[in-house]
N, C-alpha and C. Protein backbone atom coordinates (compact mmCIF):
# COMPACT_ATOMS: atom_id res chain seq x y z
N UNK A 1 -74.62 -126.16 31.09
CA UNK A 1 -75.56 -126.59 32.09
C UNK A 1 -76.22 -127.88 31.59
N UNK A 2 -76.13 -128.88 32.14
CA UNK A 2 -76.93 -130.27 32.37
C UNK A 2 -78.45 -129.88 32.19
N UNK A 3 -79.29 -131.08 31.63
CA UNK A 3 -80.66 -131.01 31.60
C UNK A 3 -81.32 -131.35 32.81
N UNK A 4 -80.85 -131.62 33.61
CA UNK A 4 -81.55 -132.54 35.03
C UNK A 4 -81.45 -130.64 35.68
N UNK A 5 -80.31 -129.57 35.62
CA UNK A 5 -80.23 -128.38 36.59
C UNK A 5 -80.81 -127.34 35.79
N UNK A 6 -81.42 -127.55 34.29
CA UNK A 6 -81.60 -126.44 33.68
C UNK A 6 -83.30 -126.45 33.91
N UNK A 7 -83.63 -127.96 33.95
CA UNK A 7 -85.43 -128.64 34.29
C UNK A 7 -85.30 -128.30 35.79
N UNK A 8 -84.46 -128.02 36.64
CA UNK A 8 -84.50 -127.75 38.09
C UNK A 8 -84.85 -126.65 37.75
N UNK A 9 -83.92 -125.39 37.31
CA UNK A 9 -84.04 -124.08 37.46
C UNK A 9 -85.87 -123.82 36.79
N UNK A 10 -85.65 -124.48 35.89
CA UNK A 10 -87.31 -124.03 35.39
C UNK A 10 -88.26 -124.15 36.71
N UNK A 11 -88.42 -125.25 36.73
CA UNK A 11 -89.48 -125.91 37.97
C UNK A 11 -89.07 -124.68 39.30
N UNK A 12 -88.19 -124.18 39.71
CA UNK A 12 -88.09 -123.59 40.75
C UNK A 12 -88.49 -121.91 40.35
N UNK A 13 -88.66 -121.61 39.17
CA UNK A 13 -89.07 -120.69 38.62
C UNK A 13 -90.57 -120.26 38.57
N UNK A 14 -90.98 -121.60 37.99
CA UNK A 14 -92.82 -121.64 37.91
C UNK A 14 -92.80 -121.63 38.88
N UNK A 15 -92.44 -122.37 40.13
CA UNK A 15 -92.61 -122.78 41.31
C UNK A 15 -93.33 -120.78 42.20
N UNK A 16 -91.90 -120.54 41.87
CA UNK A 16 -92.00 -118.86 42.31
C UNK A 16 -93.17 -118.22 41.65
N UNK A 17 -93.34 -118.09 40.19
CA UNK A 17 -94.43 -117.19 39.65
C UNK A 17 -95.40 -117.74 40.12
N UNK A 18 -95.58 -119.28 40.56
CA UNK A 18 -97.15 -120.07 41.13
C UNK A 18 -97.38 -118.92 42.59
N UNK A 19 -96.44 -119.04 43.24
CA UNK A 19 -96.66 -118.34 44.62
C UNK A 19 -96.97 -116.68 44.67
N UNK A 20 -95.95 -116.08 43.45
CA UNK A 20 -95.79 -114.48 43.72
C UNK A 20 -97.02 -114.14 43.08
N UNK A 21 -97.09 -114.63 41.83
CA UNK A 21 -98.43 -114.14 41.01
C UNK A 21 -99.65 -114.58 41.73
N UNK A 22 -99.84 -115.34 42.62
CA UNK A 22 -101.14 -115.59 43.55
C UNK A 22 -101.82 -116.36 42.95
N UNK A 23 -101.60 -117.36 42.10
CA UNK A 23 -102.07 -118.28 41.41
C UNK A 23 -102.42 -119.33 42.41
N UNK A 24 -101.55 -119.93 43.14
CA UNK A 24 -101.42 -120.72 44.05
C UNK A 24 -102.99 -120.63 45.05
N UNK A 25 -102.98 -119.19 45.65
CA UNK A 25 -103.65 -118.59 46.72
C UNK A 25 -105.48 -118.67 45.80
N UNK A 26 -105.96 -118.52 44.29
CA UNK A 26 -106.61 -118.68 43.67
C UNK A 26 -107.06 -120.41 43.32
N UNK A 27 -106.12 -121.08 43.34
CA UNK A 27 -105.86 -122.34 43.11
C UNK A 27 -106.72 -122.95 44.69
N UNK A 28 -106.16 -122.95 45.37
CA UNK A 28 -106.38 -123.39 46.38
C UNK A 28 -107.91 -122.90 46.51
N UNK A 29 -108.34 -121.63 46.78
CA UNK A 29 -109.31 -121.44 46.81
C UNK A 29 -110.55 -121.81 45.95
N UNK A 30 -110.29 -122.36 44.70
CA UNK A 30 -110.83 -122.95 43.85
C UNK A 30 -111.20 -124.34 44.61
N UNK A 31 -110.33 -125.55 44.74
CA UNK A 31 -110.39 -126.55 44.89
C UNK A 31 -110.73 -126.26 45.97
N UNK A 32 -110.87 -125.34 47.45
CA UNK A 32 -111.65 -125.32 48.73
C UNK A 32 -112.63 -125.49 48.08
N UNK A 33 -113.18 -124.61 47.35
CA UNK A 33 -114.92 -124.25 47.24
C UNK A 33 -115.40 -125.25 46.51
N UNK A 34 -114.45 -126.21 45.58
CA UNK A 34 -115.36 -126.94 44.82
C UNK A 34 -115.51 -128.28 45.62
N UNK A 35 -114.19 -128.59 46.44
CA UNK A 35 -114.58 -129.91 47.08
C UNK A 35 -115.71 -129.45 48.18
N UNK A 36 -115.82 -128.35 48.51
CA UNK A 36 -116.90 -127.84 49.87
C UNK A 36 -118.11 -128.37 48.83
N UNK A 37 -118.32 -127.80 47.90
CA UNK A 37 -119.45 -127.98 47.16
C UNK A 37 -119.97 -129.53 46.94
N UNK A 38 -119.12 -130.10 46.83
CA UNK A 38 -119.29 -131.82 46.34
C UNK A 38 -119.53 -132.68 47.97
N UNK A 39 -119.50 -131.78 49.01
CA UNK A 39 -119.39 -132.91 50.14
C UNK A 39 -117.92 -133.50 50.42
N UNK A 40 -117.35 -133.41 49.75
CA UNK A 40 -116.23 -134.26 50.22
C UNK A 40 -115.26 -133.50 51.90
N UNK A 41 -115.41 -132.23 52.17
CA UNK A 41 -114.87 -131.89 53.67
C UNK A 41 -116.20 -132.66 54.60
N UNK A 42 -117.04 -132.86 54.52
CA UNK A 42 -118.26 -133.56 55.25
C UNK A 42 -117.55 -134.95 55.20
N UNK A 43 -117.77 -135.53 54.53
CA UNK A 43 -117.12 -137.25 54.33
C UNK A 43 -115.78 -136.96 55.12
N UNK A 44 -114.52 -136.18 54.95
CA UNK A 44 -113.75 -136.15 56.00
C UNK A 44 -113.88 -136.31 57.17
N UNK A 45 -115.10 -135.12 57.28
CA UNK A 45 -114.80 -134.81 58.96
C UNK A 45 -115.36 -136.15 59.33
N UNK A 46 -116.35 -136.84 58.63
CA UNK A 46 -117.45 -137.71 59.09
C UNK A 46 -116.38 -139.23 59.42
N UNK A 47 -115.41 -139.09 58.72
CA UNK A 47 -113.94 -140.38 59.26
C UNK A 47 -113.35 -140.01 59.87
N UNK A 48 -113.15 -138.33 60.15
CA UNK A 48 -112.25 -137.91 61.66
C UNK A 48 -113.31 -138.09 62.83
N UNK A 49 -114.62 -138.37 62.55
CA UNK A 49 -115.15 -138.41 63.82
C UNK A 49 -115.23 -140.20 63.83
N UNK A 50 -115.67 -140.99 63.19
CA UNK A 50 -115.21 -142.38 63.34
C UNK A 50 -113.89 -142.81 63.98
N UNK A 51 -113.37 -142.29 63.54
CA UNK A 51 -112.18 -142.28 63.86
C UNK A 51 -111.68 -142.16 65.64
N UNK A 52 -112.29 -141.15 65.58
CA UNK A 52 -112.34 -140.95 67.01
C UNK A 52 -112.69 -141.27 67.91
N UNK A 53 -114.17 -141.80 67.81
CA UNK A 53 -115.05 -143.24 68.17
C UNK A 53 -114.96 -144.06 68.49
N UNK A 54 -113.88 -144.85 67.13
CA UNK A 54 -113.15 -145.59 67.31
C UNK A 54 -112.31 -146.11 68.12
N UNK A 55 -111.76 -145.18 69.11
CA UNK A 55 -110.76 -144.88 69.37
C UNK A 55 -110.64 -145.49 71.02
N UNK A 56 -111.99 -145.54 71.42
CA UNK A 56 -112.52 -146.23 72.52
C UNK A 56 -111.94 -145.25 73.59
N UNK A 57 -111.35 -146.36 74.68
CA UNK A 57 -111.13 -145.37 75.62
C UNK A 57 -109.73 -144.69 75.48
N UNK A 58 -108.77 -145.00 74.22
CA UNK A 58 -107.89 -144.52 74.54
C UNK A 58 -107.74 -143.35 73.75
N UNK A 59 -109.15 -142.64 73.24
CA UNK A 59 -109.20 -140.62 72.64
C UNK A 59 -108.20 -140.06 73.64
N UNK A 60 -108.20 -140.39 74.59
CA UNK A 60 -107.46 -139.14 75.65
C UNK A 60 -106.11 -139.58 74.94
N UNK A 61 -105.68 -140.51 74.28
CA UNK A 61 -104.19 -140.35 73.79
C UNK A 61 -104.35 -140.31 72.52
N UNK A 62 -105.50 -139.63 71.61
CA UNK A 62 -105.40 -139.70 70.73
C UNK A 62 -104.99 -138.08 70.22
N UNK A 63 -104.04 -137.97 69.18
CA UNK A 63 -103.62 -136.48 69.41
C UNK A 63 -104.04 -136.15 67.41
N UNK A 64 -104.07 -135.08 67.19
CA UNK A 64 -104.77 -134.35 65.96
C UNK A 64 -103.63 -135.02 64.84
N UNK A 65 -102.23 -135.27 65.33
CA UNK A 65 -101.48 -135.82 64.16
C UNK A 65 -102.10 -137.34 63.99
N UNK A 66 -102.22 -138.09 64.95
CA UNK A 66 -102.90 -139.89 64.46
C UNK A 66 -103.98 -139.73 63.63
N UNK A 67 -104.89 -138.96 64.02
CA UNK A 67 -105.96 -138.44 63.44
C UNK A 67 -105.63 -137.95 61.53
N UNK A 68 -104.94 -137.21 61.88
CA UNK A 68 -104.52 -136.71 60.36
C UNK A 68 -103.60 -137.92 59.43
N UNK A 69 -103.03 -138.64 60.16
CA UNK A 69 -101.95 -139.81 59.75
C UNK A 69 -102.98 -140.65 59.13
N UNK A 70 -104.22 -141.21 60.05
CA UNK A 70 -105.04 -142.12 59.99
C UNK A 70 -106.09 -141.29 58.45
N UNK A 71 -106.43 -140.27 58.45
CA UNK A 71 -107.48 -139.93 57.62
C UNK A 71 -106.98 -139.22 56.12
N UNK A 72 -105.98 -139.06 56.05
CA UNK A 72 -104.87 -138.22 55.09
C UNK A 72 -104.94 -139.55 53.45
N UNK A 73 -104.78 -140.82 53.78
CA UNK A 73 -104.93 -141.76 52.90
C UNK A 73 -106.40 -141.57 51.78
N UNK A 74 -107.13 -141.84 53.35
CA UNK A 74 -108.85 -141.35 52.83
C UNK A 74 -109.16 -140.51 51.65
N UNK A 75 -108.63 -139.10 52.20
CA UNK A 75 -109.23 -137.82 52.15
C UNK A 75 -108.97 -137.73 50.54
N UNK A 76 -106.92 -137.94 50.32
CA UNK A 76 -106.59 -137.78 49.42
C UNK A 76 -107.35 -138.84 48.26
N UNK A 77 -107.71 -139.84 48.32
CA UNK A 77 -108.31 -141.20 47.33
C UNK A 77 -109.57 -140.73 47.12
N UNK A 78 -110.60 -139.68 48.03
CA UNK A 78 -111.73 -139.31 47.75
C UNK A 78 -111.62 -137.91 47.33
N UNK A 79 -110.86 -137.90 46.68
CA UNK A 79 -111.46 -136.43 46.14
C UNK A 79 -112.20 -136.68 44.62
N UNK A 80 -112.71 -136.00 44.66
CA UNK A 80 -113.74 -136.61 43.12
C UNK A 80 -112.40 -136.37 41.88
N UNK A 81 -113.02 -137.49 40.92
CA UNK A 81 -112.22 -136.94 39.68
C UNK A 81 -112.25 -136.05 38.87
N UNK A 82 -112.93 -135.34 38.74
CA UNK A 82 -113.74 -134.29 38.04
C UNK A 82 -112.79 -132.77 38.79
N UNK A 83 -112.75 -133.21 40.29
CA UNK A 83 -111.83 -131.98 40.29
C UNK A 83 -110.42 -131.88 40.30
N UNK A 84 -109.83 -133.15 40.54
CA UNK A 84 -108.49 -133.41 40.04
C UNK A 84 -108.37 -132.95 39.18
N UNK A 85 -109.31 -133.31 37.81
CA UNK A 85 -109.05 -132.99 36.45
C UNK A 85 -109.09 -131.73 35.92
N UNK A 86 -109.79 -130.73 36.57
CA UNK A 86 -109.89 -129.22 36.37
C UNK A 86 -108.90 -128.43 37.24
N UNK A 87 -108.40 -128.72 38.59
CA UNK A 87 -107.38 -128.28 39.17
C UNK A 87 -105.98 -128.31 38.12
N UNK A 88 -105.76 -129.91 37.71
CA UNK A 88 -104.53 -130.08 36.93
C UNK A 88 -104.89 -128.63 35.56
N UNK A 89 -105.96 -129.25 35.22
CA UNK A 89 -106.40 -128.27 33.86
C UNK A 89 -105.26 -126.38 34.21
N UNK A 90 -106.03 -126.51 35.37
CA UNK A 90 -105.83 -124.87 35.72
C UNK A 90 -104.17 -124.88 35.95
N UNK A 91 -103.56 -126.05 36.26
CA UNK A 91 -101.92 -125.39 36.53
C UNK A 91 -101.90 -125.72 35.45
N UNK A 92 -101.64 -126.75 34.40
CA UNK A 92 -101.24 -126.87 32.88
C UNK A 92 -101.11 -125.68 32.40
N UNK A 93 -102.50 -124.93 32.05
CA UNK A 93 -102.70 -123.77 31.67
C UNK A 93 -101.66 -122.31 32.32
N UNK A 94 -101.78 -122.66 33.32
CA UNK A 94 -100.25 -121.71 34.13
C UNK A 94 -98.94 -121.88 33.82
N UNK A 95 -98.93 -123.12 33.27
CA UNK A 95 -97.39 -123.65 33.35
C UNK A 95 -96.84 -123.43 31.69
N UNK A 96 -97.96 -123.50 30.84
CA UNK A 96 -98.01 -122.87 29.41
C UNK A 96 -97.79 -121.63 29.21
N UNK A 97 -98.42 -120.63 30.42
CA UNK A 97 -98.57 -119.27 29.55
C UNK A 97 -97.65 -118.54 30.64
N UNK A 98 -96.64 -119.59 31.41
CA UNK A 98 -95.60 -118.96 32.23
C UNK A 98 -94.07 -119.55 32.02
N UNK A 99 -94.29 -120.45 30.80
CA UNK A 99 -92.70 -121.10 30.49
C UNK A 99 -92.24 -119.90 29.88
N UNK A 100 -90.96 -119.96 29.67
CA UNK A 100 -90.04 -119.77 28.91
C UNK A 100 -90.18 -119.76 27.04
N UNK A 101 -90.11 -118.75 26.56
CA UNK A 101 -90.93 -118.92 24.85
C UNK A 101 -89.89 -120.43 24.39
N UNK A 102 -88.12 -120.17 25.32
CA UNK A 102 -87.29 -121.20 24.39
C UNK A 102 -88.11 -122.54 24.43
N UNK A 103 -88.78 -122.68 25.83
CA UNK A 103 -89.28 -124.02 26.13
C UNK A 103 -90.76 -124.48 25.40
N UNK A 104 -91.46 -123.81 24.96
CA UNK A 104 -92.43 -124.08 24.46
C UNK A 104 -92.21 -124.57 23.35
């Protein structure tokens, strides 16, 4: 086996224990509550409603995907660094104590 299909099989492995073990479902819920906490879903909504505003008279053709197309750049560039850095923290830590002993 090649290193490019044996680094596949791994990655599709964690991939699975991220989802089955509910890490994922914990994960997520983490980074909900902490960006809720920091303001940053407020600053969203507060450019989906500019946005919309914006939009003058033509909102009636404005549909929830332009909206998401248009604010998705935003959202992702404002998330604080602080929780990037503890989210990553938390899969690192998953991805350590869920490799493979050969791989460590």
């Amino acid at each position: 086996m090649d290193l490019t299909t044996e680094t596949t099989g791994v990655r599709e492995e964690l991939l699975r224990k991220f989802k089955e073990s509910g890490e994922r479902e914990r994960m997520q819920d983490i980074l909900r509550n902490k960006l809720h906490a920091s303001g940053w879903q407020d600053q969203v909504k507060d450019r989906c409603q500019r946005i919309i505003n914006d939009s003058g008279e033509s909102v009636d053709r404005l549909t929830v995907d332009d909206i998401a197309e248009e604010v998705t750049p935003y959202a992702r560039s404002s998330v604080p660094e602080d929780i990037k850095a503890e989210v990553l923290e938390e899969i690192r830590k998953f991805i350590y104590r869920s490799l493979p002993e050969s791989s460590t």
